[in-house]
Protein backbone atom coordinates (compact mmCIF):
# COMPACT_ATOMS: atom_id res chain seq x y z
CA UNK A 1 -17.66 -20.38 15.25
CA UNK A 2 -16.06 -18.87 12.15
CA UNK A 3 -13.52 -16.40 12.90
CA UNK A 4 -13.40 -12.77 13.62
CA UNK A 5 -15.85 -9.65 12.30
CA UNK A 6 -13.54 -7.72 10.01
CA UNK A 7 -14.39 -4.29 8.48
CA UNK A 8 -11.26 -3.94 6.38
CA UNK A 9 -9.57 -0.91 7.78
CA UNK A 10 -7.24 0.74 9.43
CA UNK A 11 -6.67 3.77 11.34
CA UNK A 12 -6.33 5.27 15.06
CA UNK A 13 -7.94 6.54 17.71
CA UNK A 14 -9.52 10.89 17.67
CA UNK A 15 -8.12 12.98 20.20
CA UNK A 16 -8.37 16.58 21.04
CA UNK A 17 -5.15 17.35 18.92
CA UNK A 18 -6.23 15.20 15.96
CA UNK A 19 -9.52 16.88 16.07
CA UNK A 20 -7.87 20.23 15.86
CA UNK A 21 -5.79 18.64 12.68
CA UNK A 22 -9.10 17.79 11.09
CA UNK A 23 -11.25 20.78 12.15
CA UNK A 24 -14.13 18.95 13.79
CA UNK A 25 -15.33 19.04 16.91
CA UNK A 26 -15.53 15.16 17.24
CA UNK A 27 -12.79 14.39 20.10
CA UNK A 28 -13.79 10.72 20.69
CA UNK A 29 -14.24 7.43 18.49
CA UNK A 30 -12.05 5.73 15.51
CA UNK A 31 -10.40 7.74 13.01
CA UNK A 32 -10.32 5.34 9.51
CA UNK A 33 -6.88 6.06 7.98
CA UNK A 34 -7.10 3.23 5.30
CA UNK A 35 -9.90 1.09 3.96
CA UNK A 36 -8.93 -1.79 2.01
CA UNK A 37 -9.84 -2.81 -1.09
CA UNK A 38 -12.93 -4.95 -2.08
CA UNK A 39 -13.24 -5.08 1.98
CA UNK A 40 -16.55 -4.95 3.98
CA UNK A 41 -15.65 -1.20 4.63
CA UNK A 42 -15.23 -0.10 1.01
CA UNK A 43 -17.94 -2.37 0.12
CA UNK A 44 -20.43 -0.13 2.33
CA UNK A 45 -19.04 2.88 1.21
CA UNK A 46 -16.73 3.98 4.67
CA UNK A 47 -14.12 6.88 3.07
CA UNK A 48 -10.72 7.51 4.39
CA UNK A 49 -11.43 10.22 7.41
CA UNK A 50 -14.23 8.91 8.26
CA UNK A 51 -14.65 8.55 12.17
CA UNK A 52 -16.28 5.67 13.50
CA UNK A 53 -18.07 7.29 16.64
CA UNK A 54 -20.70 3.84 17.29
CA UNK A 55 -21.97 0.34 16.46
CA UNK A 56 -25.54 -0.40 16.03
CA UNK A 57 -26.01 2.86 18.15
CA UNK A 58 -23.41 1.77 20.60
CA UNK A 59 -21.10 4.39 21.21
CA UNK A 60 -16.86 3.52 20.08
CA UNK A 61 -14.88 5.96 22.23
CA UNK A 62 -11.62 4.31 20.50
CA UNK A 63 -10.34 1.09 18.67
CA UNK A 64 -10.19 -1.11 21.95
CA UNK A 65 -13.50 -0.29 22.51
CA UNK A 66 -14.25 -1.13 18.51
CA UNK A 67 -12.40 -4.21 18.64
CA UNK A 68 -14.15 -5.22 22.02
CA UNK A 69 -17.58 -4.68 20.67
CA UNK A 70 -17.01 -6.10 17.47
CA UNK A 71 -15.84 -9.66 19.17
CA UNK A 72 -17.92 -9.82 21.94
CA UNK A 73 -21.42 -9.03 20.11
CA UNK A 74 -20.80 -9.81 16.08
CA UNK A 75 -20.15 -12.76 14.14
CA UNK A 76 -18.75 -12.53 10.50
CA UNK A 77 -21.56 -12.56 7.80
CA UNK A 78 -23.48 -9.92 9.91
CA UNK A 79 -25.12 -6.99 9.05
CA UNK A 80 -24.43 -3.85 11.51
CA UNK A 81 -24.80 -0.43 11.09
CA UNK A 82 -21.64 2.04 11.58
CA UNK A 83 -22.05 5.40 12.91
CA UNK A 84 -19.39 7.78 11.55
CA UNK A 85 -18.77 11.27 11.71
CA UNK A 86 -18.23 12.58 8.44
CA UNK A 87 -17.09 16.25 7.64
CA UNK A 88 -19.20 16.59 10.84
CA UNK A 89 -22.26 15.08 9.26
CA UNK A 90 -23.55 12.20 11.35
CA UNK A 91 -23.91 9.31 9.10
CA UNK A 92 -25.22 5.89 9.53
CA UNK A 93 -24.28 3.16 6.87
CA UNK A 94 -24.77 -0.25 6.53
CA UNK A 95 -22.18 -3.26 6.75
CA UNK A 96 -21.81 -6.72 6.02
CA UNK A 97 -18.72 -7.77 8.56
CA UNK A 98 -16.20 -10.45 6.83
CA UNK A 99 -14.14 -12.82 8.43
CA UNK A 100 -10.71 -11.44 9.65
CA UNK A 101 -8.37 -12.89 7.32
CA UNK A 102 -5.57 -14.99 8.79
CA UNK A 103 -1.83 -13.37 9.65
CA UNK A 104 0.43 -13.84 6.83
């Protein structure tokens, strides 16, 4: 048992009006506000805007859901792939999840 999954990011959840701000249609899923530097995230190439929308073609309404499937079915060191919407191109990249480091 080694930790966490971490993908290095930060951001909120997509709504309707949040949609509207960023003219796509995609109402649902994780909206990537930050990724961090030299994390798994930037490592696999995830940009700012980006919009997580699954997991391994699991579908991420939101960030509890994210965070949910991301501790109940990964382990750090694992390869998944992310499904982000991305200037509404559907997009699939892959990830090696780190290990969540601890609070400061």
């Amino acid at each position: 048992y080694g930790g966490h999954s971490y993908l290095g990011v930060s951001g909120a959840d997509m709504d309707y009006f949040r949609a509207q701000d960023m003219h796509t249609s995609v109402t649902y899923g994780w909206r990537v506000a930050e990724v961090r530097s030299g994390g798994p995230a930037e490592n696999a190439g995830v940009h700012v805007d980006d919009i997580i929308v699954g997991i391994n073609d699991t579908r991420i309404g939101n960030g509890d859901e994210m965070s949910s499937y991301l501790e109940e079915h990964t382990l750090p060191g694992e390869r998944i792939e992310l499904n982000l919407v991305r200037s509404n191109q559907t997009l699939d990249l892959q990830l090696t999840l780190g290990t969540r480091p601890p609070p400061p």
